[in-house]
Protein backbone atom coordinates (compact mmCIF):
# COMPACT_ATOMS: atom_id res chain seq x y z
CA UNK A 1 101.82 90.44 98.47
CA UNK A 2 101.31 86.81 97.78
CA UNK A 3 102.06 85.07 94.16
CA UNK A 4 104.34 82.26 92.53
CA UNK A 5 107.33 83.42 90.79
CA UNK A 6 109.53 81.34 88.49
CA UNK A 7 113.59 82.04 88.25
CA UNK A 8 115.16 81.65 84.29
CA UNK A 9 118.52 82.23 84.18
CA UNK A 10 119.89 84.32 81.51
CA UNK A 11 123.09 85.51 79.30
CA UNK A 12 122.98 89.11 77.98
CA UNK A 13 126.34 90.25 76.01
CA UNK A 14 127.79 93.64 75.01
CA UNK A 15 130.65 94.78 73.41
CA UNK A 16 129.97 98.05 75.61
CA UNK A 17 129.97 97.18 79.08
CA UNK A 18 128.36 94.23 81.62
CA UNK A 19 125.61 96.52 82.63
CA UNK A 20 124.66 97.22 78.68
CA UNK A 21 124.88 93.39 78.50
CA UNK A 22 122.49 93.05 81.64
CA UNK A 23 120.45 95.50 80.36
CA UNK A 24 120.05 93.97 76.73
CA UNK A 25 118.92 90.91 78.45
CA UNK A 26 116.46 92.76 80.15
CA UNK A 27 114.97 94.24 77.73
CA UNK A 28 115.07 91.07 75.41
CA UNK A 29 113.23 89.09 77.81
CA UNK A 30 110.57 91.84 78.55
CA UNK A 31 109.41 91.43 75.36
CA UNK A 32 108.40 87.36 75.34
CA UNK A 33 108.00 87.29 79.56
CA UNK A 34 105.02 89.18 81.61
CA UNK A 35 105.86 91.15 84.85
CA UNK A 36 109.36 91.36 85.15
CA UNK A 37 110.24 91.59 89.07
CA UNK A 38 114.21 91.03 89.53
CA UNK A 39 117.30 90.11 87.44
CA UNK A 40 120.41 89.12 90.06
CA UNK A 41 123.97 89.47 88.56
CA UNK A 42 125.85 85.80 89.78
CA UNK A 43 128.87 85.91 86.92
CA UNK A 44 130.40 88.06 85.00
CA UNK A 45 132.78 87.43 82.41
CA UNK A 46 134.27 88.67 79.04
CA UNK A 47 135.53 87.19 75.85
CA UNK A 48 138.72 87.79 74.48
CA UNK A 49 140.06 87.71 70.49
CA UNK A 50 143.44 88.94 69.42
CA UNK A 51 144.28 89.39 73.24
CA UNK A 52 141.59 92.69 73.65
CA UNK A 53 138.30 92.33 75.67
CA UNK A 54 135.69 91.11 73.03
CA UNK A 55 132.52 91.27 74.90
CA UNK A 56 130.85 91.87 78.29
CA UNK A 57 129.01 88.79 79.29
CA UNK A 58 126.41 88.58 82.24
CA UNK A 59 124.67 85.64 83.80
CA UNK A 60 121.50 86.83 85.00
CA UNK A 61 118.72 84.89 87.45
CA UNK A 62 115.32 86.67 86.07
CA UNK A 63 111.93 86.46 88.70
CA UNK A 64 108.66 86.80 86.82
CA UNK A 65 105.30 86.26 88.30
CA UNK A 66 102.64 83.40 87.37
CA UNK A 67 99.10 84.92 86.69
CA UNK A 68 96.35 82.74 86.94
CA UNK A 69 94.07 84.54 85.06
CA UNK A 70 91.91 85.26 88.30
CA UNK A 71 93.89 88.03 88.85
């Protein structure tokens, strides 16, 4: 399969869990961005207030494919 692909990097956050955070992301992004093809984890963090874990934060890098309307 050939194509052009473009890489956004995202930041999805839960106060659940990093892969409800990923997935939130996800999901947000499918909604503005065509053919999702693959969201890589590269950091993972939290937040912390009053010395408990706040939120789940994930950096994501997000492939989606260029059309060019030929297709």
């Amino acid at each position: 399969m050939t194509g052009v692909y473009k890489v956004i990097e995202l930041v999805g956050s839960s106060e659940t869990s990093w892969e409800d955070a990923a997935r939130l992301a996800v999901e947000t992004a499918s909604k503005t961005l065509q053919d999702l093809r693959v969201a890589e984890v590269i950091k993972q963090d939290v937040t912390i207030k009053d010395g408990k874990i706040d939120k789940y934060r994930v950096r994501l890098n997000v492939s989606f494919k260029y059309h060019t309307g030929d297709e």
